[in-house]
C-alpha atoms as a PDB file:
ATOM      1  CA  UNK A   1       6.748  -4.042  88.711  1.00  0.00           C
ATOM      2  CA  UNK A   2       8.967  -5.175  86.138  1.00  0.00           C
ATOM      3  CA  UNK A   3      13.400  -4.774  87.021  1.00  0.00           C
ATOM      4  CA  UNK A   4      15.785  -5.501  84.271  1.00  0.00           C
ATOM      5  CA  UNK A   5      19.135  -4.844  85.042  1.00  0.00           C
ATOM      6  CA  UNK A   6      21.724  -2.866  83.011  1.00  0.00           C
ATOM      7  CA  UNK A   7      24.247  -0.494  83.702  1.00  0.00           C
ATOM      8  CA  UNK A   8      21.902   1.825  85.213  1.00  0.00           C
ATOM      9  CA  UNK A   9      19.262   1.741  87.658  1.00  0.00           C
ATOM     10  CA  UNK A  10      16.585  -0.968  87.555  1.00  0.00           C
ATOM     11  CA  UNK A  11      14.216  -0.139  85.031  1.00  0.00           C
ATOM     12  CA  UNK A  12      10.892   0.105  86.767  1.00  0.00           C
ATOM     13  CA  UNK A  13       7.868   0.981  85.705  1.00  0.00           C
ATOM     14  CA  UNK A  14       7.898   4.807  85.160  1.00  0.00           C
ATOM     15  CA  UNK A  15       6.977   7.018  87.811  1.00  0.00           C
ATOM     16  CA  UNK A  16       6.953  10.149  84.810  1.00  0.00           C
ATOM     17  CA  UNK A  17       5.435  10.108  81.527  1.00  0.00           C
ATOM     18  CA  UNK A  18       5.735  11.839  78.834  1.00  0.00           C
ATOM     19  CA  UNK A  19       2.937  12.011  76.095  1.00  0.00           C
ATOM     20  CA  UNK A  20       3.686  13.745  73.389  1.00  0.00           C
ATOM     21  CA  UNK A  21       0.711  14.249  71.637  1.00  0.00           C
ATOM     22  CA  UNK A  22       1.411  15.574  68.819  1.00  0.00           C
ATOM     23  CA  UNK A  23       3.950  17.248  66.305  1.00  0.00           C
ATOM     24  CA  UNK A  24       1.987  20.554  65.182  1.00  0.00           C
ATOM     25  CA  UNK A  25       3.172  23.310  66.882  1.00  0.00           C
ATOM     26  CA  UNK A  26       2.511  27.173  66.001  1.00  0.00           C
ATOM     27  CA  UNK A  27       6.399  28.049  66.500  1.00  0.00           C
ATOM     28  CA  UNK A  28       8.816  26.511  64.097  1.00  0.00           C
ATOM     29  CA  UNK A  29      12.110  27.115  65.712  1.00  0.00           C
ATOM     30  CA  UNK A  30      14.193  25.950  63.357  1.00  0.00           C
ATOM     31  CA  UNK A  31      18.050  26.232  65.344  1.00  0.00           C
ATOM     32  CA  UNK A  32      15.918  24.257  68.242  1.00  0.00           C
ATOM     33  CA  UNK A  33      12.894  22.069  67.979  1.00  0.00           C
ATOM     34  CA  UNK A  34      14.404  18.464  68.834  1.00  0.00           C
ATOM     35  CA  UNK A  35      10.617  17.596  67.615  1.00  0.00           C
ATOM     36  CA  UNK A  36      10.818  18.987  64.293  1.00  0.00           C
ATOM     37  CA  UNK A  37       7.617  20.244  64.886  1.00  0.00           C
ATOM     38  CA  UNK A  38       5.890  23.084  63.040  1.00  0.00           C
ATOM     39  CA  UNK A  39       2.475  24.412  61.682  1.00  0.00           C
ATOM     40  CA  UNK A  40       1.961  21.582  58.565  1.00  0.00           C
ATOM     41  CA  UNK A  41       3.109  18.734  61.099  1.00  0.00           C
ATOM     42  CA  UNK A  42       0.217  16.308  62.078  1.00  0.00           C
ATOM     43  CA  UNK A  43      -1.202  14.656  65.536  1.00  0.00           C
ATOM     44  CA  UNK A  44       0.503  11.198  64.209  1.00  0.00           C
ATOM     45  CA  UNK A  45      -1.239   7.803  64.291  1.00  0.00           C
ATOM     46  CA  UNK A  46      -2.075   7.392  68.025  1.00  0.00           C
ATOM     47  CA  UNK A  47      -5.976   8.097  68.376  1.00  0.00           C
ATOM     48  CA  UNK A  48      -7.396   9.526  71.269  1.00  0.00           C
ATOM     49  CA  UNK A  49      -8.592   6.144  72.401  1.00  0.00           C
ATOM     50  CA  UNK A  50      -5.258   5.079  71.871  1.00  0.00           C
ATOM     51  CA  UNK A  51      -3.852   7.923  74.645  1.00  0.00           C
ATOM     52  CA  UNK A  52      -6.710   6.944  76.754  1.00  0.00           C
ATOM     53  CA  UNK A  53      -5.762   3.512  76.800  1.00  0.00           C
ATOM     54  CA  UNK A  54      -2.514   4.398  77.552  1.00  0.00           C
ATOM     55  CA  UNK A  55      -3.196   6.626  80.363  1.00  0.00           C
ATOM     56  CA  UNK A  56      -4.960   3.920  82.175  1.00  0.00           C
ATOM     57  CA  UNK A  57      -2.213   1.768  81.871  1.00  0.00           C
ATOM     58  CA  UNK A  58       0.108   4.343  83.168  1.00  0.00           C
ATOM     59  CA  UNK A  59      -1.820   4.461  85.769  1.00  0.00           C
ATOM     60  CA  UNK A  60      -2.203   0.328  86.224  1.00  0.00           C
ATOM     61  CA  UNK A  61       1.427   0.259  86.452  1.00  0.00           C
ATOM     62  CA  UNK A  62       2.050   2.720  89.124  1.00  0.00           C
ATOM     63  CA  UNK A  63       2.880   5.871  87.269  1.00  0.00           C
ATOM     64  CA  UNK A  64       2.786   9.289  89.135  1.00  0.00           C
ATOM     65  CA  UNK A  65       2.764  12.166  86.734  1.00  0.00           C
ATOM     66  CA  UNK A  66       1.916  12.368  83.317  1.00  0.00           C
ATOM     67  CA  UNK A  67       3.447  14.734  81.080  1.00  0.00           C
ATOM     68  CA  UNK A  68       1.337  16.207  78.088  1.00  0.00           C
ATOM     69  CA  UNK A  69       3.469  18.009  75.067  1.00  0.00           C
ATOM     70  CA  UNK A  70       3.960  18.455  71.347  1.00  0.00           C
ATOM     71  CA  UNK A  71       5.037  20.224  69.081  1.00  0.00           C
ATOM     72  CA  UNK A  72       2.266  22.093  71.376  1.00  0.00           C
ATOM     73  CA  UNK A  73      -0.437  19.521  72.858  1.00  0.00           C
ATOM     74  CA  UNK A  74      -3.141  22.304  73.387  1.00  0.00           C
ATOM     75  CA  UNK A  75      -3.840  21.878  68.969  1.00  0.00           C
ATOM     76  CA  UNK A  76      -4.424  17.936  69.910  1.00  0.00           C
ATOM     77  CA  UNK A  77      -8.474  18.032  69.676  1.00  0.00           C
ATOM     78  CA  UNK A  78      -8.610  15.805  72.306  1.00  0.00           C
ATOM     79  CA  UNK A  79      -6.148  17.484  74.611  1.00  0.00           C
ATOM     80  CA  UNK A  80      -8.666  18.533  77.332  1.00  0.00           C
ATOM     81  CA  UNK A  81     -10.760  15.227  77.580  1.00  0.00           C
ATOM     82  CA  UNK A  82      -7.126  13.578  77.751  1.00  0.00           C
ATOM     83  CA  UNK A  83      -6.209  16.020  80.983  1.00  0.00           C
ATOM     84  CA  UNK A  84      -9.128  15.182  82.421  1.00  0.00           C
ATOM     85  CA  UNK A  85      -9.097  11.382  81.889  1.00  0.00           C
ATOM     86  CA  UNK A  86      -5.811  11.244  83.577  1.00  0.00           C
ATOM     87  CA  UNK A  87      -6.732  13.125  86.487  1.00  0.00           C
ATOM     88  CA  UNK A  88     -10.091  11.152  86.849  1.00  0.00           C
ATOM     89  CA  UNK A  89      -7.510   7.662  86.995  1.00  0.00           C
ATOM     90  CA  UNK A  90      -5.404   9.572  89.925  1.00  0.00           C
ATOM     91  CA  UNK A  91      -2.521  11.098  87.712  1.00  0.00           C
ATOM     92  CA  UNK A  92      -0.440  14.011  88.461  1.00  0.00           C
ATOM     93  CA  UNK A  93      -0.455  16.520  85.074  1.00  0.00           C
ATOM     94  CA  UNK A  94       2.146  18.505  83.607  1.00  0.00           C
ATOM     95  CA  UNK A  95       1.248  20.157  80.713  1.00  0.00           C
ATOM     96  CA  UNK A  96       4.519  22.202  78.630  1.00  0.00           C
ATOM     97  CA  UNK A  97       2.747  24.546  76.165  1.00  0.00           C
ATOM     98  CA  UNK A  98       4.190  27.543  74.285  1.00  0.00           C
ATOM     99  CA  UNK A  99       1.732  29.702  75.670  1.00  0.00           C
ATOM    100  CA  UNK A 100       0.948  31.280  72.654  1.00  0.00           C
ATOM    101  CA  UNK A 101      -2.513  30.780  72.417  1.00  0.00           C
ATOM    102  CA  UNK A 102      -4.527  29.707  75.427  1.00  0.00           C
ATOM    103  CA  UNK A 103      -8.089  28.775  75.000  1.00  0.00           C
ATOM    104  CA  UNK A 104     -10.579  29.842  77.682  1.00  0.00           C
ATOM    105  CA  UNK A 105     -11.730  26.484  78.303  1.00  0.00           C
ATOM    106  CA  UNK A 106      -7.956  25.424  78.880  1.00  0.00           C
ATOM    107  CA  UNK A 107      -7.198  27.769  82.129  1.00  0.00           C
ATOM    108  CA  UNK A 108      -9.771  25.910  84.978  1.00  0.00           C
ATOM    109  CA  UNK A 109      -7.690  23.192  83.991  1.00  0.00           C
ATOM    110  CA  UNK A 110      -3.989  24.705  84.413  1.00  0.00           C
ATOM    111  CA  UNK A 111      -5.069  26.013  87.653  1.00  0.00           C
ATOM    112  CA  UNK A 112      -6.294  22.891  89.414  1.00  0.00           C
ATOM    113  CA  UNK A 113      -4.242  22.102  91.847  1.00  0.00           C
ATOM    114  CA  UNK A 114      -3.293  18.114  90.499  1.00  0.00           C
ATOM    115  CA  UNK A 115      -2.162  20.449  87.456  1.00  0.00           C
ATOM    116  CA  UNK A 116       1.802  22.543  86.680  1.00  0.00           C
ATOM    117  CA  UNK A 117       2.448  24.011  83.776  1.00  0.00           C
ATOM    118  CA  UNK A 118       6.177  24.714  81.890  1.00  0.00           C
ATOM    119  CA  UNK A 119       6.689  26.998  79.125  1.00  0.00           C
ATOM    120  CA  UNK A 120       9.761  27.888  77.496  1.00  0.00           C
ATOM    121  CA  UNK A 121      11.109  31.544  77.192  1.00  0.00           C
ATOM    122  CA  UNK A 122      13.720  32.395  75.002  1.00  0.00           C
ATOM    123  CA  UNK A 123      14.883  36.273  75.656  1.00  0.00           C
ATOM    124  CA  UNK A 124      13.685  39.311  77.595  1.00  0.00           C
ATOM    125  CA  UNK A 125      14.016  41.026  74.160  1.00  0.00           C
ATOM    126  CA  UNK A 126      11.118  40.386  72.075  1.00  0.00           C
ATOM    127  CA  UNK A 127      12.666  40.253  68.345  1.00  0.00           C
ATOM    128  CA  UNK A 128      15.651  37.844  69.642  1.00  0.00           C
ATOM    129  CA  UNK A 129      12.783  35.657  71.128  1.00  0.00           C
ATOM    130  CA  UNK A 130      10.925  35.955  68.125  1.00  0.00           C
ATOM    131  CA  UNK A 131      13.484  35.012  65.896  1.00  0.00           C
ATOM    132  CA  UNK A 132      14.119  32.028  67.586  1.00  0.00           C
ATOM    133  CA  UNK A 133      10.441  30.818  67.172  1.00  0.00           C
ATOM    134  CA  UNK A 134      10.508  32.214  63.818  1.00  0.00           C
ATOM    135  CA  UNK A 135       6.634  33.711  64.368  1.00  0.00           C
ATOM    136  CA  UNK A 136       6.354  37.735  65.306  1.00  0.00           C
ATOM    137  CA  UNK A 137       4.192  37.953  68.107  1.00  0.00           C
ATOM    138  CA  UNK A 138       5.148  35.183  69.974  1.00  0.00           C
ATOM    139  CA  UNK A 139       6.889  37.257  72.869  1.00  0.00           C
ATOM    140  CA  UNK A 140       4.347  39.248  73.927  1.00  0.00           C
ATOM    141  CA  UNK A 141       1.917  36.636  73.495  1.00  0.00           C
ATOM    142  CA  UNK A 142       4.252  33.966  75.731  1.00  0.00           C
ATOM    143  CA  UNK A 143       4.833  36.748  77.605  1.00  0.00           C
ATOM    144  CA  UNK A 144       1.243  37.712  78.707  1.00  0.00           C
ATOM    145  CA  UNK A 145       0.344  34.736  79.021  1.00  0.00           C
ATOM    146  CA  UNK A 146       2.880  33.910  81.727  1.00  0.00           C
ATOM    147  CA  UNK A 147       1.829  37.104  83.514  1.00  0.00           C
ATOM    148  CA  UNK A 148      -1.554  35.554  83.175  1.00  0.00           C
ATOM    149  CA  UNK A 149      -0.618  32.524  84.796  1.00  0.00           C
ATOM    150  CA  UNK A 150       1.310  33.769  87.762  1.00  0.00           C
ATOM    151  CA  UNK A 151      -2.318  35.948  88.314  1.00  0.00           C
ATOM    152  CA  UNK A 152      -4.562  32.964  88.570  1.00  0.00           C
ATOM    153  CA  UNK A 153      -2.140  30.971  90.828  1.00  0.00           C
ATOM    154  CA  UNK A 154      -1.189  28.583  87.913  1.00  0.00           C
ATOM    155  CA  UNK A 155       1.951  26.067  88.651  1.00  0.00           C
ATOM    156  CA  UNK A 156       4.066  27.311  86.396  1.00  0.00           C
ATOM    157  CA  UNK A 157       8.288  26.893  85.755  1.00  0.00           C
ATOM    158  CA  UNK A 158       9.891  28.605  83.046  1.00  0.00           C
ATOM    159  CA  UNK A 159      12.915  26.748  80.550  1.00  0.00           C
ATOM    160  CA  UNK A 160      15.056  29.380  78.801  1.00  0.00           C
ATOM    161  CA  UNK A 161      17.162  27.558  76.178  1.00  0.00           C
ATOM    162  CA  UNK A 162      20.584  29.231  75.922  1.00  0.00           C
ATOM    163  CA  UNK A 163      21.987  29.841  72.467  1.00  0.00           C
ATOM    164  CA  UNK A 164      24.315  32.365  72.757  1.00  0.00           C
ATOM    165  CA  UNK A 165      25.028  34.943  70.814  1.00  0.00           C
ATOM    166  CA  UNK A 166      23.467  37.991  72.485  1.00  0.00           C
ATOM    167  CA  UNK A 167      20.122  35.980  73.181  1.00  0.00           C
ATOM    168  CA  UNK A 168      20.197  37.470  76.993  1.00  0.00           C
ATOM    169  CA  UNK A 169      19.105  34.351  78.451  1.00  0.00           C
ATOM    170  CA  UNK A 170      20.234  35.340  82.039  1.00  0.00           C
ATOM    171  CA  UNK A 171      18.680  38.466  81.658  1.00  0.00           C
ATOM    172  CA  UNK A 172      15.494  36.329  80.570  1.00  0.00           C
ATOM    173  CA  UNK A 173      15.435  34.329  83.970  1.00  0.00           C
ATOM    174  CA  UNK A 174      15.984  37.185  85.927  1.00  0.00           C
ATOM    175  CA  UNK A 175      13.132  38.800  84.461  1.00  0.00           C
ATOM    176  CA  UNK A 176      10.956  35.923  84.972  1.00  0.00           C
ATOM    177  CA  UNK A 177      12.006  35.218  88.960  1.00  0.00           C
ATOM    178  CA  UNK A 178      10.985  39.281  89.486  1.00  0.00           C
ATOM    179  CA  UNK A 179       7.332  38.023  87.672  1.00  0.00           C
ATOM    180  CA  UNK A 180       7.964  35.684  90.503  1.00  0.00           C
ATOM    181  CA  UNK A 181       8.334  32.397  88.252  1.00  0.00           C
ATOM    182  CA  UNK A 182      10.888  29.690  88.637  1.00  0.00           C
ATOM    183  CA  UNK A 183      12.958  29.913  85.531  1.00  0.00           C
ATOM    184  CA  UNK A 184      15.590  27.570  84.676  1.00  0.00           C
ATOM    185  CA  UNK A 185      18.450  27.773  82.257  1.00  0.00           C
ATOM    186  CA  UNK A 186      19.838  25.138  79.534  1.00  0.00           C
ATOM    187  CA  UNK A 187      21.950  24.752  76.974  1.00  0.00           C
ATOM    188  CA  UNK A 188      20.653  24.267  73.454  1.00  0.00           C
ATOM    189  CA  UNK A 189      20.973  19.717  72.899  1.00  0.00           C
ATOM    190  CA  UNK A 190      22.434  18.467  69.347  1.00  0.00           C
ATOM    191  CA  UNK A 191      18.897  16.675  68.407  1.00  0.00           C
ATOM    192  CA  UNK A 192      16.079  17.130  65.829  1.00  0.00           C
ATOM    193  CA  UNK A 193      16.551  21.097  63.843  1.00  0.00           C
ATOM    194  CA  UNK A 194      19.571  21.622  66.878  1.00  0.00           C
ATOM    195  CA  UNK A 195      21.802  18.951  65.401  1.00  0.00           C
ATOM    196  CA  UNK A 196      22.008  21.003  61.873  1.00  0.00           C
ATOM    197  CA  UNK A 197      21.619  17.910  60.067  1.00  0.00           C
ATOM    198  CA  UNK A 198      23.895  15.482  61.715  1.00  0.00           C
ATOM    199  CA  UNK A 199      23.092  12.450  62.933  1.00  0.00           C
ATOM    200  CA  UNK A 200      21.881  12.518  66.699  1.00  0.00           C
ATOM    201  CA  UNK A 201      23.816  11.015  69.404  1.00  0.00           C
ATOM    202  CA  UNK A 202      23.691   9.787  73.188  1.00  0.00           C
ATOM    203  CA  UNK A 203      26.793  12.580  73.870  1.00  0.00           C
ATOM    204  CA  UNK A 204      23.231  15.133  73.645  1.00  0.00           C
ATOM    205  CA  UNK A 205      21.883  13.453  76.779  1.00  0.00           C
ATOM    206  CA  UNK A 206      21.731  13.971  80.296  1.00  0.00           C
ATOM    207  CA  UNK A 207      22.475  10.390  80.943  1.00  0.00           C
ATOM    208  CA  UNK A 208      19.416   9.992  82.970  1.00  0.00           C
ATOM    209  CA  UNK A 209      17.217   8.789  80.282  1.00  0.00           C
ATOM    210  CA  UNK A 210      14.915   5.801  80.564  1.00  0.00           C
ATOM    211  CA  UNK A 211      15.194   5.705  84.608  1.00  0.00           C
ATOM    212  CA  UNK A 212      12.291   5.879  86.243  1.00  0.00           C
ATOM    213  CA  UNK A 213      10.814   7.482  82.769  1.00  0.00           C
ATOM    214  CA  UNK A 214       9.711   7.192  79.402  1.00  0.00           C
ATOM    215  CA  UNK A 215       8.563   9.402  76.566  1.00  0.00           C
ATOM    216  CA  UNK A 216       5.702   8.251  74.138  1.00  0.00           C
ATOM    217  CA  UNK A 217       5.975   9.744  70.403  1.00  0.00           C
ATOM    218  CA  UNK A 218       3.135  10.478  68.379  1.00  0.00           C
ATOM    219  CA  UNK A 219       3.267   7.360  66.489  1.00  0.00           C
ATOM    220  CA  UNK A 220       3.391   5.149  69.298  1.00  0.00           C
ATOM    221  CA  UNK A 221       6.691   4.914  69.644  1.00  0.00           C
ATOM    222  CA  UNK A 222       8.358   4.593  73.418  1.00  0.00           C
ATOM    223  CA  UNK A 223      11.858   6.596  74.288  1.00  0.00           C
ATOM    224  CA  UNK A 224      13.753   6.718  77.207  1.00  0.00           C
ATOM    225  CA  UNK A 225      12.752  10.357  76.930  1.00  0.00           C
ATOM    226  CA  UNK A 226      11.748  13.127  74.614  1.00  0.00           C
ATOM    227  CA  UNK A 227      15.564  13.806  73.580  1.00  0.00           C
ATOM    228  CA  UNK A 228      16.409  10.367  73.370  1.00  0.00           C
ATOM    229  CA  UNK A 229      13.672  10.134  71.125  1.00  0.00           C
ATOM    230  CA  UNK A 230      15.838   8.518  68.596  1.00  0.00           C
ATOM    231  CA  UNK A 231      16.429   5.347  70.794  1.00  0.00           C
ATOM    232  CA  UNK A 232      13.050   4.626  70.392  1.00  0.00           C
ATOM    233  CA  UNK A 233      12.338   0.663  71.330  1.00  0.00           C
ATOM    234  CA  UNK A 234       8.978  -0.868  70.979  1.00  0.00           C
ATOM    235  CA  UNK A 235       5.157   0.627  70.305  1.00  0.00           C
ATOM    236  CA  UNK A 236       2.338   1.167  72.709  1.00  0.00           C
ATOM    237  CA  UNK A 237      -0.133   1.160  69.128  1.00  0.00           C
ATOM    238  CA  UNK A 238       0.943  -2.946  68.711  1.00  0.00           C
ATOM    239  CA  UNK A 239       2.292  -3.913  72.334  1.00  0.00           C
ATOM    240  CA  UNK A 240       1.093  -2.833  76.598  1.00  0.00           C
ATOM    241  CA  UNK A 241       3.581  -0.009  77.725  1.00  0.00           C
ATOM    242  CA  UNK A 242       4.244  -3.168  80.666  1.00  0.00           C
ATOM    243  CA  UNK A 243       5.644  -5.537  78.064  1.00  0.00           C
ATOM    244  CA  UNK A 244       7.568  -2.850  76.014  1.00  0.00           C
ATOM    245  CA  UNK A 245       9.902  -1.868  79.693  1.00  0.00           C
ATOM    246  CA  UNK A 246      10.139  -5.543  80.198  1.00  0.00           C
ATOM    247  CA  UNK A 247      11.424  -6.188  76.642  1.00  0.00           C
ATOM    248  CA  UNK A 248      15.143  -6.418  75.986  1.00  0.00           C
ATOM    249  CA  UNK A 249      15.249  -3.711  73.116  1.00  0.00           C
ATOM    250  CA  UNK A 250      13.787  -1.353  75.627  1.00  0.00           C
ATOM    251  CA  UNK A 251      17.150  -2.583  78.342  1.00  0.00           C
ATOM    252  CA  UNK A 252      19.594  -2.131  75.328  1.00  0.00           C
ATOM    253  CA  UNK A 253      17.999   1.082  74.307  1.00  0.00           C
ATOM    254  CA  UNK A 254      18.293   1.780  78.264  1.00  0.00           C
ATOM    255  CA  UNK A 255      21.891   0.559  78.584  1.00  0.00           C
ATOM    256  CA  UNK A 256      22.846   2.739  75.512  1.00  0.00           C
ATOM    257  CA  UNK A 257      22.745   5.783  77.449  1.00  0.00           C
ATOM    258  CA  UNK A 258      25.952   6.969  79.208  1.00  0.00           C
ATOM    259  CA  UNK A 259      25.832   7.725  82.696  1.00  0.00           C
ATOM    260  CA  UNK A 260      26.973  10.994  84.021  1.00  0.00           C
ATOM    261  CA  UNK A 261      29.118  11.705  86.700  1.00  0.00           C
ATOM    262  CA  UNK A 262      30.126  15.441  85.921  1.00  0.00           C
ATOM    263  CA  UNK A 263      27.777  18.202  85.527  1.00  0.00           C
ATOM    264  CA  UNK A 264      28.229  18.222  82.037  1.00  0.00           C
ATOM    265  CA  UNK A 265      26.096  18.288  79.861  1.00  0.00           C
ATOM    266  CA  UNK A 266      23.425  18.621  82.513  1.00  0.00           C
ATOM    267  CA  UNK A 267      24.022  21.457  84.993  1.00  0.00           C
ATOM    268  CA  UNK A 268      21.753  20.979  88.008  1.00  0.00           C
ATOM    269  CA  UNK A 269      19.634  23.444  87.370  1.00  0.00           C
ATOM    270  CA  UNK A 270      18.750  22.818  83.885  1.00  0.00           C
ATOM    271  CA  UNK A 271      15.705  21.955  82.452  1.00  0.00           C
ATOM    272  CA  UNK A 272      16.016  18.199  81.805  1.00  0.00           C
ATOM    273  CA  UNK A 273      17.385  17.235  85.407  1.00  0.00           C
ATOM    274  CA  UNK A 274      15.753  19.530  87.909  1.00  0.00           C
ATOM    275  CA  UNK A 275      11.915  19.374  87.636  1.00  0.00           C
ATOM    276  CA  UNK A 276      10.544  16.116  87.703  1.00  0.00           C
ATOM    277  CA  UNK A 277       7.490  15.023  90.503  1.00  0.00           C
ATOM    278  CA  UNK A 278      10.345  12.229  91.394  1.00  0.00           C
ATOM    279  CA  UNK A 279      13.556  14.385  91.563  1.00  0.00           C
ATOM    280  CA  UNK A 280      15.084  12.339  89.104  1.00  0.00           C
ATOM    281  CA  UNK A 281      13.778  14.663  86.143  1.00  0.00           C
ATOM    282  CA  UNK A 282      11.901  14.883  83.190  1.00  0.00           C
ATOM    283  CA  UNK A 283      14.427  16.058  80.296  1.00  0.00           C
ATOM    284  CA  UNK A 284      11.967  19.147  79.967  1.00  0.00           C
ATOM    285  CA  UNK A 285      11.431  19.708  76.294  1.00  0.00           C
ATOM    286  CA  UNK A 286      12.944  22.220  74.874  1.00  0.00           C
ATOM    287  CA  UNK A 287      10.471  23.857  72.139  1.00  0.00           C
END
């Protein structure tokens, strides 16, 4: 394994990775998709040999658990073939899917047991969770679908993204631990439609970006994770993921981070900090 050193941990090769598959997504939610992902958005310019490749390296290198998201990697046609590929190589999965649709063929593979699933629920009241995904429909539909879940023994955890004003987020976790779901609450993070048009910045971050993880975009692109996405250093399309941690715009883009010694921004039982395979966490999307 590769170690640079910088002001944080060694940078070794990633025990978690994220895929993000692609940016089309069903939901819009326009106050906070850090993706800017939405209905006209594409898959980007990674093929699905491209992912494949990937995977394998992932796995070459050492890597535990694989992350699949968007925008909302179920649309990605090769999103099954890509599950399975990375369980065939020995990869943990973690799939985070709005659970708006979900395809027949895609529950056998949220239930096997190499498999957890996250979703993200925004209010026990359906038109304040609907607003915030800007489609009707989408509360019941998350909704059921989480019920669903819960019935056929899926591994599932819950994000609730706190916005404030009225949403009920509390009330929203409380409702999902009686369905008998791990629910976790966070605050809403100054990146992608969040930032309302400013320019993103490493204050958003849960200062544990880049250790022990990495994000890849849809274009190829590698982040320390998916809401550092804007420190993006190197391609996986042009260069191996290997040489890309060992390269010195991937230890500035590291080192560019600030560590955190306070709770804030990251409480300890938000989303980003609190769920990764490693205990380090994943900085859990958050749309």
């Amino acid at each position: 394994m590769t170690a640079l050193t910088t002001g944080h941990a060694p940078a070794i090769s990633p025990d978690f990775l994220s895929l993000e598959l692609t940016s089309r997504c069903q939901f819009v939610c326009p106050s906070q998709c850090y993706t800017e992902a939405g209905p006209t958005r594409d898959h980007g310019s990674m093929t699905a040999q491209d992912w494949h490749r990937l995977i394998d390296e992932a796995a070459a290198l050492g890597t535990s658990t694989v992350q699949f998201i968007g925008g909302e990697p179920t649309l990605h046609p090769a999103f099954t073939e890509l599950v399975e590929h990375a369980l065939r190589v020995g990869l943990n999965v973690r799939v985070h899917t709005n659970f708006y649709k979900v395809r027949d063929e895609h529950w056998p593979l949220f239930e096997d047991l190499r498999v957890s699933v996250a979703t993200t629920y925004h209010s026990d009241i359906a038109a304040k969770h609907d607003a915030i995904t800007d489609r009707v429909g989408s509360h019941a539909a998350t909704r059921a679908a989480i019920v669903k879940a819960v019935g056929r023994g899926v591994k599932l955890r819950v994000a609730i993204v706190d916005h404030g004003d009225g949403q009920r987020a509390q009330q929203a976790r409380a409702e999902m631990e009686a369905l008998g779901v791990t629910a976790t609450v966070d605050k809403v993070r100054a990146v992608g439609r969040a930032a309302g048009g400013l320019l993103p910045s490493t204050s958003s971050l849960c200062g544990r970006c880049g250790n022990g993880k990495a994000a890849i975009l849809p274009d190829g692109r590698v982040a320390p994770c998916e809401i550092g996405r804007f420190l993006a250093a190197g391609n996986v399309r042009e260069t191996p993921l290997a040489a890309v941690l060992a390269s010195p715009e991937w230890a500035q883009a590291r080192a560019s981070v600030p560590a955190r010694t306070s709770a804030d921004p990251c409480r300890p039982d938000c989303g980003p900090s609190d769920d990764s395979s490693s205990g380090g966490g994943s900085c859990q999307p958050m749309g």
